[in-house]
C-alpha atoms as a PDB file:
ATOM      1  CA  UNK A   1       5.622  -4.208 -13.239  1.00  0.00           C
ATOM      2  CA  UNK A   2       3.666  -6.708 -10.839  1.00  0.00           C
ATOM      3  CA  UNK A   3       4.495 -10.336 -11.508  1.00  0.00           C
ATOM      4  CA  UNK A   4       0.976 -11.417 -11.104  1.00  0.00           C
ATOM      5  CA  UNK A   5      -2.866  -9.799 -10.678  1.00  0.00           C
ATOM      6  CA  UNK A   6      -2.600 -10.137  -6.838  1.00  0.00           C
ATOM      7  CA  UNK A   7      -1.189  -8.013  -4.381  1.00  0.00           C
ATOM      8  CA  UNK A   8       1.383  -9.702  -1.676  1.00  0.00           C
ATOM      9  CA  UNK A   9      -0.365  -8.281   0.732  1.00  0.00           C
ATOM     10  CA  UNK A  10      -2.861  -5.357   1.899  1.00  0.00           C
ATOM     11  CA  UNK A  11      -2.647  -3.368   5.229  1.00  0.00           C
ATOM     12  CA  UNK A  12      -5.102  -0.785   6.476  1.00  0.00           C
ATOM     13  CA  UNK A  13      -5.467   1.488   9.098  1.00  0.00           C
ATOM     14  CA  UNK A  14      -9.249   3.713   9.507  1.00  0.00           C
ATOM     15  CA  UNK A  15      -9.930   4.865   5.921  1.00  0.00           C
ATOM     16  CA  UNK A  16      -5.981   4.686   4.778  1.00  0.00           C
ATOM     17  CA  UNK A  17      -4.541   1.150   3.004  1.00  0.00           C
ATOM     18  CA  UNK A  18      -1.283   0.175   1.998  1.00  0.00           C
ATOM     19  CA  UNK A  19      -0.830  -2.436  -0.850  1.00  0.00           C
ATOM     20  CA  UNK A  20       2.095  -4.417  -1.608  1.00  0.00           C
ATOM     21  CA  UNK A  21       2.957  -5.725  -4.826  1.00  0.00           C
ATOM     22  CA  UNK A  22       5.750  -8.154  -5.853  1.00  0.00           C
ATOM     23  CA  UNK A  23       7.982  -7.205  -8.824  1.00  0.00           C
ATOM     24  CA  UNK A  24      10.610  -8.239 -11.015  1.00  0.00           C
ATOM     25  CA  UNK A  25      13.685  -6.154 -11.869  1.00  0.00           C
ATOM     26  CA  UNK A  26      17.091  -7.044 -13.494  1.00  0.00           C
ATOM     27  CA  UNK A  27      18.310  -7.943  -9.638  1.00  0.00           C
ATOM     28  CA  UNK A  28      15.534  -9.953  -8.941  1.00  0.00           C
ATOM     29  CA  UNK A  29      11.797  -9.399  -6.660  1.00  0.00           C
ATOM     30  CA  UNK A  30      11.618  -6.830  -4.888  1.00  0.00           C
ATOM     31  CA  UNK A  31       8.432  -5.068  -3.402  1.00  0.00           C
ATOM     32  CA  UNK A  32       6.828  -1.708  -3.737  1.00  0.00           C
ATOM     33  CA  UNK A  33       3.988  -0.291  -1.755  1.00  0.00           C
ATOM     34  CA  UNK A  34       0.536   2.140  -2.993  1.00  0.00           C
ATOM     35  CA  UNK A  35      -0.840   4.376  -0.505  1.00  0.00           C
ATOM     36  CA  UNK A  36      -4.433   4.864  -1.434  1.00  0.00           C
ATOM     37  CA  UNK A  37      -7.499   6.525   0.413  1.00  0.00           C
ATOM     38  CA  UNK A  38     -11.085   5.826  -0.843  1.00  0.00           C
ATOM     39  CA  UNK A  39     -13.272   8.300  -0.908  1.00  0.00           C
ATOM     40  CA  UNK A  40     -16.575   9.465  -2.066  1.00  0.00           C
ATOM     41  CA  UNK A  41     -16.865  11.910  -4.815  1.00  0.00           C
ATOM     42  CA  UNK A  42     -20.068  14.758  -5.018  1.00  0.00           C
ATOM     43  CA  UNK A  43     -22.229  12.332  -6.863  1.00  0.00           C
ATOM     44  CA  UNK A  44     -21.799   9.733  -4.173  1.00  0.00           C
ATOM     45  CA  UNK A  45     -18.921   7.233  -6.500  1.00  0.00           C
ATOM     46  CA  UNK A  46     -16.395   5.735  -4.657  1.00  0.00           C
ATOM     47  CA  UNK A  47     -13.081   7.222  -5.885  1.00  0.00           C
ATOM     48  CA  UNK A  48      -9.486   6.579  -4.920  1.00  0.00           C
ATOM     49  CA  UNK A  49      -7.012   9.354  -3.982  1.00  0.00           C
ATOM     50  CA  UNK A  50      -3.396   9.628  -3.676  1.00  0.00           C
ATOM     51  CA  UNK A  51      -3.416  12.557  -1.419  1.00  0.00           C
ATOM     52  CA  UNK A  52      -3.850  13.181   2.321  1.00  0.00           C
ATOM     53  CA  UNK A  53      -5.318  15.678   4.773  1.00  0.00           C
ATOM     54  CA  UNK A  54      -3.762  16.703   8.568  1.00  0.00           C
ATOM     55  CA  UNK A  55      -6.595  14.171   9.839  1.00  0.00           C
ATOM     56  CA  UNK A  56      -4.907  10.766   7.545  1.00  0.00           C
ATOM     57  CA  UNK A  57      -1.257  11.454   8.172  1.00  0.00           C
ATOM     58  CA  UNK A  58      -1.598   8.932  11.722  1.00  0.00           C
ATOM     59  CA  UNK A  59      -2.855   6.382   9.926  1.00  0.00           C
ATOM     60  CA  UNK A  60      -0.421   6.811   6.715  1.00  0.00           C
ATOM     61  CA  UNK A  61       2.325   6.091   9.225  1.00  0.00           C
ATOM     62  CA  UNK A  62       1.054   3.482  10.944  1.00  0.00           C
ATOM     63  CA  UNK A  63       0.295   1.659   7.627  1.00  0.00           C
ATOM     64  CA  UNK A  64       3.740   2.417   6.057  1.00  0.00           C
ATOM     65  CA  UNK A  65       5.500   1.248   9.245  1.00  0.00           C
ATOM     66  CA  UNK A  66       3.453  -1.698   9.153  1.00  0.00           C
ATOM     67  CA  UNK A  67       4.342  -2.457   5.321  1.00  0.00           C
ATOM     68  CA  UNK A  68       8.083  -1.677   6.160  1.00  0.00           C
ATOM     69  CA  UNK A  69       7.868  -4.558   8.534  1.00  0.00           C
ATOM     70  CA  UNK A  70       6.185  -6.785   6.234  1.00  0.00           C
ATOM     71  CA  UNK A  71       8.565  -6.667   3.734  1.00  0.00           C
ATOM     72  CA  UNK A  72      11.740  -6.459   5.247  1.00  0.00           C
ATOM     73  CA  UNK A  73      10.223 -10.226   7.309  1.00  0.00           C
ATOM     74  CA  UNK A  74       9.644 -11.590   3.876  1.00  0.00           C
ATOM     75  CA  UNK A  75      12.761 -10.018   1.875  1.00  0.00           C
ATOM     76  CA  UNK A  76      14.696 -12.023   4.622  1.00  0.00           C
ATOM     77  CA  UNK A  77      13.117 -15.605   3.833  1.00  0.00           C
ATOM     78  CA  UNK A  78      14.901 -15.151   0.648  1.00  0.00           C
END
């Protein structure tokens, strides 16, 4: 569960976005990471999936390397 409403940080790449939320476990913080992709539905609503196409996967790895490298640099400052 998040420790606050905020996320520690948000990362995007075209229409794909990482977010990166702080949490509390019985070893301490540690962080965890949504992939998301917004889309719009048939009525024209803004909707957010969990799922990716052949044309998303380039940016779903360039936003989950990029969150990798966020949170091992702030895991360290520890």
């Amino acid at each position: 569960m998040a420790t606050n409403n905020k996320p520690a940080n948000r990362l995007r790449c075209g229409n794909i976005k990482a977010t990166i939320w702080q949490n509390s476990g019985p070893k301490g913080p540690f962080f965890s990471t949504i992939f998301s992709r917004p889309f719009k539905d048939q009525s024209g609503n803004w909707r957010i999936g969990t799922s990716f196409g052949l044309h998303d996967l380039e940016a779903l790895l360039t936003v989950a390397h990029e969150a990798k490298a966020w949170i091992a640099a702030h895991t360290l400052k520890r």
